[in-house]
N, C-alpha and C. Protein backbone atom coordinates (compact mmCIF):
# COMPACT_ATOMS: atom_id res chain seq x y z
N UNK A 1 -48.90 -148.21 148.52
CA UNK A 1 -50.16 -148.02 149.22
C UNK A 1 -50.47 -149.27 150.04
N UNK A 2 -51.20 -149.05 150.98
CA UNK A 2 -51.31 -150.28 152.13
C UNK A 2 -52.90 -150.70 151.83
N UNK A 3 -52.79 -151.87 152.04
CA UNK A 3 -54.30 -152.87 151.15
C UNK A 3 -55.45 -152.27 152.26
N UNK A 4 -56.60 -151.89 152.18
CA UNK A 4 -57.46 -151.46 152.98
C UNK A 4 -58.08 -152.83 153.02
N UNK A 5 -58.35 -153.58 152.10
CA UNK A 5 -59.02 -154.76 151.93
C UNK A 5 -58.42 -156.26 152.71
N UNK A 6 -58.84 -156.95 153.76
CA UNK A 6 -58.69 -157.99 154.41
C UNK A 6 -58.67 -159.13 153.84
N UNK A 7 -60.39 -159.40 152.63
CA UNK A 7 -60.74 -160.59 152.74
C UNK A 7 -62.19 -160.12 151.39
N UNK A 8 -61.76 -160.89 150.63
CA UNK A 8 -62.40 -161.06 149.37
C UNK A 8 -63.98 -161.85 149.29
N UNK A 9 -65.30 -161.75 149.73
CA UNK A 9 -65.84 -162.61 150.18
C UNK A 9 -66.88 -162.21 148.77
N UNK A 10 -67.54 -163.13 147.91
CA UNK A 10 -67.90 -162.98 146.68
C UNK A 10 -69.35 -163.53 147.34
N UNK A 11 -70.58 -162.91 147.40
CA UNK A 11 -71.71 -163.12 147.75
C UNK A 11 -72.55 -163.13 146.74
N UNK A 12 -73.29 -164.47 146.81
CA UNK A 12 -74.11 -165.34 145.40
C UNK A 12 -75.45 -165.41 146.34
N UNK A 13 -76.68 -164.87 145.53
CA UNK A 13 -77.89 -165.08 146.00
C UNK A 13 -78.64 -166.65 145.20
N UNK A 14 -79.14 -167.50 145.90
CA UNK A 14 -79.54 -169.07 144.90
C UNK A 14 -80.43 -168.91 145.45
N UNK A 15 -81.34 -169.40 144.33
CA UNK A 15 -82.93 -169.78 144.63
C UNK A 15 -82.81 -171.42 145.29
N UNK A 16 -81.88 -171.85 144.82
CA UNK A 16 -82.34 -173.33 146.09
C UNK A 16 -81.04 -173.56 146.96
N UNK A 17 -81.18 -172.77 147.95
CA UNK A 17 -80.14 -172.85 148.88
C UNK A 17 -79.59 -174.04 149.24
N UNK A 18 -80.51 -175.14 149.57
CA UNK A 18 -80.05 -176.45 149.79
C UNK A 18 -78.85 -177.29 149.06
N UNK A 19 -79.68 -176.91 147.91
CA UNK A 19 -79.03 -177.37 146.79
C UNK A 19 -77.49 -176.54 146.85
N UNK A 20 -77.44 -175.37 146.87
CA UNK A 20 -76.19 -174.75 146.43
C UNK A 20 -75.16 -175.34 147.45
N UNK A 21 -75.50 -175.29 148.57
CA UNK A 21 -74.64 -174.98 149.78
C UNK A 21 -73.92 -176.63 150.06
N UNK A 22 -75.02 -177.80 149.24
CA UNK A 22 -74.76 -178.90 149.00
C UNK A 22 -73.38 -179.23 147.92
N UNK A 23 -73.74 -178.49 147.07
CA UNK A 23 -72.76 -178.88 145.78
C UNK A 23 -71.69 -177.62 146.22
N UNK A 24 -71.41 -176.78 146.90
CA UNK A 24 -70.08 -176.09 147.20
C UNK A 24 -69.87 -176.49 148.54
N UNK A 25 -70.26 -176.61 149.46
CA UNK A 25 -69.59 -177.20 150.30
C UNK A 25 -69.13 -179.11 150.70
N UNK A 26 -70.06 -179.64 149.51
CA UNK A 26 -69.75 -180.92 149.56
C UNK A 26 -68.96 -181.55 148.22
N UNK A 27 -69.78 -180.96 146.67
CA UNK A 27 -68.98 -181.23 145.92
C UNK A 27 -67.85 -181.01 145.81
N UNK A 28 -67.83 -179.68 145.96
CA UNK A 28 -66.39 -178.45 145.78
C UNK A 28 -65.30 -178.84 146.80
N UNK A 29 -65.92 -178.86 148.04
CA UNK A 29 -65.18 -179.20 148.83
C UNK A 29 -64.72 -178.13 149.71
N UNK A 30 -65.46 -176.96 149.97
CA UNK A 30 -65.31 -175.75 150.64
C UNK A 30 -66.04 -175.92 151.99
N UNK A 31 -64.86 -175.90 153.15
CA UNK A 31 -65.07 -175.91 154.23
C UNK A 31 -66.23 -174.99 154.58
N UNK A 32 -67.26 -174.81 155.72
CA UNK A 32 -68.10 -174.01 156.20
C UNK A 32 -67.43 -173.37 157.16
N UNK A 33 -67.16 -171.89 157.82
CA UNK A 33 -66.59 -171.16 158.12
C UNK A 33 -67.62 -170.63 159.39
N UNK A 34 -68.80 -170.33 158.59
CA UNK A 34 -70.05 -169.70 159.29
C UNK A 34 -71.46 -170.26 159.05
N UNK A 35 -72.51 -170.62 159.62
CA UNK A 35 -73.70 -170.41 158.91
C UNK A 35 -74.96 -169.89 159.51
N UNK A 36 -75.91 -169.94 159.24
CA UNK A 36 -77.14 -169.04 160.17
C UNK A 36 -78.10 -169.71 160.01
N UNK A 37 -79.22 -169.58 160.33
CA UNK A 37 -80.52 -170.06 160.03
C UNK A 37 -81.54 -168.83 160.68
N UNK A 38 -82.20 -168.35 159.98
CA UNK A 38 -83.27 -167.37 160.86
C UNK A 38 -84.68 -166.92 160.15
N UNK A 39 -85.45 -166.69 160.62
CA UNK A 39 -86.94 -166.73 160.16
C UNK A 39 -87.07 -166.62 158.87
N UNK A 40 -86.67 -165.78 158.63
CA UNK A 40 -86.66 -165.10 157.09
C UNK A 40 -85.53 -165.31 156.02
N UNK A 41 -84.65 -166.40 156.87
CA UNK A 41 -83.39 -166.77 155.34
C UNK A 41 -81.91 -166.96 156.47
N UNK A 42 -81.51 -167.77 155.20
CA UNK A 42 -80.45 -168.53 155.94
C UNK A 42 -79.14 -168.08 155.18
N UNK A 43 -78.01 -168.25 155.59
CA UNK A 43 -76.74 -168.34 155.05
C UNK A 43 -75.67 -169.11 154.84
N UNK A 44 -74.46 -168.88 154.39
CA UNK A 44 -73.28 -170.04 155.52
C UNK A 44 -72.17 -169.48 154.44
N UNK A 45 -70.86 -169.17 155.13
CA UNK A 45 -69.62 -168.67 154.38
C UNK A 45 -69.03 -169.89 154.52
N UNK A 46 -68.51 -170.13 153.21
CA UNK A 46 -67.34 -170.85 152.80
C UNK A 46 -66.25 -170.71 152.65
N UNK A 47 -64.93 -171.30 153.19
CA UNK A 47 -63.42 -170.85 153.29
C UNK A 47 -63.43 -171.91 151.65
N UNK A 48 -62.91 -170.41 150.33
CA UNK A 48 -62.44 -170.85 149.01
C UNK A 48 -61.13 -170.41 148.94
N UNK A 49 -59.97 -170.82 150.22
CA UNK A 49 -58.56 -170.32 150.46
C UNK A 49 -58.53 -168.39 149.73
N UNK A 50 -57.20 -168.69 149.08
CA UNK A 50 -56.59 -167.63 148.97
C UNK A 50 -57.62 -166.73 147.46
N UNK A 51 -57.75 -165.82 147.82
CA UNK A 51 -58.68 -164.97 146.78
C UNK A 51 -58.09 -164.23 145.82
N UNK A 52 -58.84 -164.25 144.99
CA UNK A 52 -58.28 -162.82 143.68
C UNK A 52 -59.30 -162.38 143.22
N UNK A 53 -59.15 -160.61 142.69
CA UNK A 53 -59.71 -160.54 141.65
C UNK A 53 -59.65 -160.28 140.58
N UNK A 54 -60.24 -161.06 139.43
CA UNK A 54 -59.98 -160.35 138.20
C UNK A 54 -60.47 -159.79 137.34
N UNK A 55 -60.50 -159.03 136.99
CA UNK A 55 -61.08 -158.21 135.80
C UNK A 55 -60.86 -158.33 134.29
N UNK A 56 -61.58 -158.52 133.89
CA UNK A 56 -61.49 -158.66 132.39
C UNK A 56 -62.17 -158.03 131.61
N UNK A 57 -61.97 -157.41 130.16
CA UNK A 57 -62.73 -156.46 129.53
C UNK A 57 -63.74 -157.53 128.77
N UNK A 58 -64.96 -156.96 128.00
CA UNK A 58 -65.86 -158.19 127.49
C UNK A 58 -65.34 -158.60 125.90
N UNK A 59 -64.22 -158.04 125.53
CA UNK A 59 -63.61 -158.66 124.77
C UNK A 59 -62.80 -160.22 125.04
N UNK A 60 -62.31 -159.60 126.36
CA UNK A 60 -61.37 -160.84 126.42
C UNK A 60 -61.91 -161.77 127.14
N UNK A 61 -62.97 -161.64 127.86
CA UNK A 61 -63.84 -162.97 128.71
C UNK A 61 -64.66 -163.52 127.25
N UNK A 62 -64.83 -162.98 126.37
CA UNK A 62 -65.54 -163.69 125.27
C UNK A 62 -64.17 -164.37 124.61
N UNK A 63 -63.34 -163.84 124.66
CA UNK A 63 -61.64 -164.88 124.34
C UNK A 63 -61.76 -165.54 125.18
N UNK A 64 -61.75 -165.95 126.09
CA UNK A 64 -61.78 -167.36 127.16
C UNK A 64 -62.76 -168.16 127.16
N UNK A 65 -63.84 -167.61 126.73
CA UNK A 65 -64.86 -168.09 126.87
C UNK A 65 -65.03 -169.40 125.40
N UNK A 66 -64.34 -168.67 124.54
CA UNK A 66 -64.14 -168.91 122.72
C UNK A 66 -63.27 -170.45 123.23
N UNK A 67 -62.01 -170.22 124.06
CA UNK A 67 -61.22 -171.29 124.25
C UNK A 67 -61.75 -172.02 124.47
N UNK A 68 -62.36 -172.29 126.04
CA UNK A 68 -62.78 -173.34 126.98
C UNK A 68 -63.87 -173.92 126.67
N UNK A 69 -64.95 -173.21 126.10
CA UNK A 69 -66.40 -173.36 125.80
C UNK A 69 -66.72 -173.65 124.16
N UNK A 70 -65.77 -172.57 123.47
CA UNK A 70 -66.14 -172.75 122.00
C UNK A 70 -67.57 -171.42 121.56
N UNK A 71 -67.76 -171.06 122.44
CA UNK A 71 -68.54 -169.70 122.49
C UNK A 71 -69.10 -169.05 123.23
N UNK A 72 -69.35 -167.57 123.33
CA UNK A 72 -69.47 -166.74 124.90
C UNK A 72 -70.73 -167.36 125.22
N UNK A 73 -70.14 -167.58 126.54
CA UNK A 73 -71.33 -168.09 127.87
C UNK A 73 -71.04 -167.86 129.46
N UNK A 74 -70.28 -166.98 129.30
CA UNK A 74 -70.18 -167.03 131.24
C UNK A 74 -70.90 -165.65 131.75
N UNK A 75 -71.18 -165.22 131.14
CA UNK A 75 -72.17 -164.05 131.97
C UNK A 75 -71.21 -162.82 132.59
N UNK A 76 -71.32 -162.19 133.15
CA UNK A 76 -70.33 -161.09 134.42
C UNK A 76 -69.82 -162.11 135.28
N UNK A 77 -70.16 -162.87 135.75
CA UNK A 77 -69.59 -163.65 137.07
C UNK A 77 -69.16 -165.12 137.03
N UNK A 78 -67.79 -165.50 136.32
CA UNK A 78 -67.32 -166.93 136.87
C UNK A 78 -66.64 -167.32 137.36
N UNK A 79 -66.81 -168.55 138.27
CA UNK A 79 -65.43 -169.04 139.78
C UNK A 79 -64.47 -168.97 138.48
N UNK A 80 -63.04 -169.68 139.14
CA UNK A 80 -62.02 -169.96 139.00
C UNK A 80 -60.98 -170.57 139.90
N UNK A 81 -61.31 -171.92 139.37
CA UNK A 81 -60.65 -172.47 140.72
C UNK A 81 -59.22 -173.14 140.15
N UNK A 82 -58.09 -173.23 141.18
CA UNK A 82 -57.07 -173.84 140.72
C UNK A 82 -57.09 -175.60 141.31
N UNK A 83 -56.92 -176.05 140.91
CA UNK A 83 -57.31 -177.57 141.09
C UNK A 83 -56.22 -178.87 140.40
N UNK A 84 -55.52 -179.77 141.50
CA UNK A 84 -54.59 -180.45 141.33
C UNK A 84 -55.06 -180.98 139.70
N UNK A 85 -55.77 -181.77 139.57
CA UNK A 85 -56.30 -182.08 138.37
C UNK A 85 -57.75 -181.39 137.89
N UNK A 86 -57.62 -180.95 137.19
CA UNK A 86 -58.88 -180.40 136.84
C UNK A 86 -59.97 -181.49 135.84
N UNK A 87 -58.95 -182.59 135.19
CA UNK A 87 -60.30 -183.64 134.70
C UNK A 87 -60.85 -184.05 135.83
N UNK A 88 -59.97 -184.85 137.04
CA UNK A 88 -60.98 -185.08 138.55
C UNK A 88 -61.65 -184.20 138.95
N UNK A 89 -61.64 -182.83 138.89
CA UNK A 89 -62.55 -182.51 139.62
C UNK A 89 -63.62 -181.91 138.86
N UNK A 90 -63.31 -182.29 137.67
CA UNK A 90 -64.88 -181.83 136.74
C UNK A 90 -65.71 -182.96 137.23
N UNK A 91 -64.76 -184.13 137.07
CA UNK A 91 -66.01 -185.54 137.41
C UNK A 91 -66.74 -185.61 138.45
N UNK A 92 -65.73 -184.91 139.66
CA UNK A 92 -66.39 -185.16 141.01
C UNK A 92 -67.30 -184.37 140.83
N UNK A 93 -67.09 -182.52 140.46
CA UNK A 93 -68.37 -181.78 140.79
C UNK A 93 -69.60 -182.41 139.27
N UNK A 94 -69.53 -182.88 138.82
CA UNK A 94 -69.94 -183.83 136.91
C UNK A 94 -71.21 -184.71 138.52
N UNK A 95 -70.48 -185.19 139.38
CA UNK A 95 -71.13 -186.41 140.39
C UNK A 95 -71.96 -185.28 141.25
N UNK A 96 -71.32 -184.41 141.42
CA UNK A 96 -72.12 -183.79 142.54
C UNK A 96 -73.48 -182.80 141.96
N UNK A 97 -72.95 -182.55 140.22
CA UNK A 97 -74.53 -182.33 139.81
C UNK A 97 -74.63 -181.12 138.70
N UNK A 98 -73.19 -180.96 138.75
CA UNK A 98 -72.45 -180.24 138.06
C UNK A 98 -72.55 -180.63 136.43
N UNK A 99 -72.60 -179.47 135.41
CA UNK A 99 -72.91 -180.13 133.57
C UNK A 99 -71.59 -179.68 133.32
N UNK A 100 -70.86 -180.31 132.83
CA UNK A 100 -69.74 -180.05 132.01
C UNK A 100 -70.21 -179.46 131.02
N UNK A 101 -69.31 -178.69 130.11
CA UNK A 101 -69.61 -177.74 129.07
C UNK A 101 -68.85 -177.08 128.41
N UNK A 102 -67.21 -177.73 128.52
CA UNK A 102 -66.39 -177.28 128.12
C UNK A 102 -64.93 -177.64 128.48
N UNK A 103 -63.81 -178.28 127.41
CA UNK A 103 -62.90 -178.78 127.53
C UNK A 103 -62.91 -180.62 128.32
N UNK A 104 -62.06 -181.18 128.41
CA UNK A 104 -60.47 -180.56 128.86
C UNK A 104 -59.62 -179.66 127.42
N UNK A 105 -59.33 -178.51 127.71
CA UNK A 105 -58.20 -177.87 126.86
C UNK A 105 -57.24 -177.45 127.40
N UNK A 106 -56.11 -177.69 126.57
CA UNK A 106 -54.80 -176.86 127.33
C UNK A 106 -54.63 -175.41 126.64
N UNK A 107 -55.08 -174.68 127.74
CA UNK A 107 -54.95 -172.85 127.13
C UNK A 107 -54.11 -172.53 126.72
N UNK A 108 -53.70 -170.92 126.03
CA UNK A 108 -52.37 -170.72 125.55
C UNK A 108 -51.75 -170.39 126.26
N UNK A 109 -52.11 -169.95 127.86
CA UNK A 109 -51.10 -169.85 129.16
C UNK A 109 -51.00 -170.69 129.67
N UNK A 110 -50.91 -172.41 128.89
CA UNK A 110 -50.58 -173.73 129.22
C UNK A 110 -51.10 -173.76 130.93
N UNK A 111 -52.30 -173.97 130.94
CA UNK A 111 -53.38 -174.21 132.11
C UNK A 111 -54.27 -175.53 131.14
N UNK A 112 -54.60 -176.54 132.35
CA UNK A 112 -55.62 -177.40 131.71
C UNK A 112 -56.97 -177.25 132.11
N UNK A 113 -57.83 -176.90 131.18
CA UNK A 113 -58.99 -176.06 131.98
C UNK A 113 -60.17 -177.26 131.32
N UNK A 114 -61.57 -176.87 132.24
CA UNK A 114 -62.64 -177.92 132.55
C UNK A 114 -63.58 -176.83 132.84
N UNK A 115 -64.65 -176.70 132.23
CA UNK A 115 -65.36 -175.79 132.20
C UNK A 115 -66.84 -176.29 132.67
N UNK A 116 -67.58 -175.87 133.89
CA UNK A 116 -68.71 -176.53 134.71
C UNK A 116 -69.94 -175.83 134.57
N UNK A 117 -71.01 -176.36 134.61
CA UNK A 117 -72.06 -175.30 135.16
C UNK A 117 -72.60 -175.89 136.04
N UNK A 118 -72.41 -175.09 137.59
CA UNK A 118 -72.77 -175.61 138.70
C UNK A 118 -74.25 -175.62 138.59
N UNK A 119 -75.12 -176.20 139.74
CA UNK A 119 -76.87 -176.53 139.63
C UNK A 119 -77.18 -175.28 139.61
N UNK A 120 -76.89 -174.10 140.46
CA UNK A 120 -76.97 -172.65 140.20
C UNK A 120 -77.37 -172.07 139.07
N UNK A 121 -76.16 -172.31 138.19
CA UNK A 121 -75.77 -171.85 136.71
C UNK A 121 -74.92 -171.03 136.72
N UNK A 122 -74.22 -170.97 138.03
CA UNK A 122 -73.02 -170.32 138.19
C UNK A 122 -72.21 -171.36 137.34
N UNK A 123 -71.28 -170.61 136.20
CA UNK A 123 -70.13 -171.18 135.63
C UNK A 123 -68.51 -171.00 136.54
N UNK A 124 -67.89 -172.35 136.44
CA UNK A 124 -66.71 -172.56 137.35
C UNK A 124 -65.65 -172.91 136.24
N UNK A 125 -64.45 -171.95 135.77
CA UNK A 125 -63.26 -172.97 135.06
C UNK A 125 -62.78 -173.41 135.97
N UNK A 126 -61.81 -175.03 135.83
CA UNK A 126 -61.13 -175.62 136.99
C UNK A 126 -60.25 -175.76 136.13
N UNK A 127 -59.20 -175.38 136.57
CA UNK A 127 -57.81 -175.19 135.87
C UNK A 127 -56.41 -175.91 136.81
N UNK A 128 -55.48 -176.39 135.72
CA UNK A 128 -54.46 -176.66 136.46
C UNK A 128 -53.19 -175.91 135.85
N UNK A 129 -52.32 -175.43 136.68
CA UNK A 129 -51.51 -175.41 135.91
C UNK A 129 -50.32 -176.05 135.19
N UNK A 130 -49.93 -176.26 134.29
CA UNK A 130 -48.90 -177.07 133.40
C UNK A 130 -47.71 -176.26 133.27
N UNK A 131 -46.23 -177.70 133.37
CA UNK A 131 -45.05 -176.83 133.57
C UNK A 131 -44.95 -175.65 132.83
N UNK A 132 -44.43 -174.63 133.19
CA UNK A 132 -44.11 -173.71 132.49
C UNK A 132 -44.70 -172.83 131.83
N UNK A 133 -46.23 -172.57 132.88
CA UNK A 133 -47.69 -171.92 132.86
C UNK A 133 -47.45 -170.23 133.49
N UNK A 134 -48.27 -169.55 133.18
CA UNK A 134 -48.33 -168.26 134.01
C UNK A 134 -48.05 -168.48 135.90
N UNK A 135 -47.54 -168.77 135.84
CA UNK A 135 -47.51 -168.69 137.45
C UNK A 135 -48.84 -168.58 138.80
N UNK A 136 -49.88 -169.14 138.06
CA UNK A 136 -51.06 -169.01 139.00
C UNK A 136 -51.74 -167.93 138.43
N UNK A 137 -51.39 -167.31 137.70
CA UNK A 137 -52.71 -166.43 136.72
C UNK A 137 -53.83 -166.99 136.13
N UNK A 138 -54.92 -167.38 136.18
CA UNK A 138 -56.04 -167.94 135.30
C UNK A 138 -56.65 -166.62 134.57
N UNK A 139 -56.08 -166.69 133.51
CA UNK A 139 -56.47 -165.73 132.54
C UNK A 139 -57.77 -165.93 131.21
């Protein structure tokens, strides 16, 4: 079957826009792509490279959640980012305003994961992967 789908664009409503658009496009480090400004509300898309999605049943996001965290807390909706080091970039987004809240652990699909809660309260794992890891799966 041929992908009908182009482009994965995950749309987050924040009560303090400033703030958000601050700590993902400056902490995170996500280029601005687009942005708007207009009477009634503003926007701005961020290039977060190559996309996925994944699905997980609420058994097994409460298994990940058990790993990284030590008990369920991510809600329906958390990033997942792959990240050269994931202790640096807990610290950087840790600087940019970001609460740590989980790990460093090395998962059982040998990923080193760092578990964030952005100013939002959007939760982010930052994961790396370790030799001989799932191949870019963050499971």
């Amino acid at each position: 079957m041929t992908a009908l789908i182009r482009t994965l664009q995950v749309v987050v409503t924040v009560e303090n826009y400033e703030e958000a658009v601050a700590f993902y496009r400056d902490g995170v480090g996500l280029p601005v792509l687009e942005s708007w400004d207009a009477d009634d509300g503003s926007g701005v898309i961020l290039d977060a490279g190559r996309a996925t999605l994944e699905l997980l049943s609420v058994g097994e996001t409460e298994r990940v959640d058990r790993i990284e965290v030590g008990e369920s807390s991510s809600g329906p909706v958390r990033f997942a980012l792959e990240v050269d080091d994931s202790v640096a970039a807990a610290a950087a987004l840790a600087a940019a305003g970001a609460e740590q809240i989980g790990g460093p652990i090395v998962t059982p699909w040998n990923h080193r994961n760092v578990r964030v809660r952005a100013p939002d309260g959007m939760q982010l794992t930052l994961f790396t992967i370790l030799g001989g890891g799932a191949g870019g799966v963050e499971v």
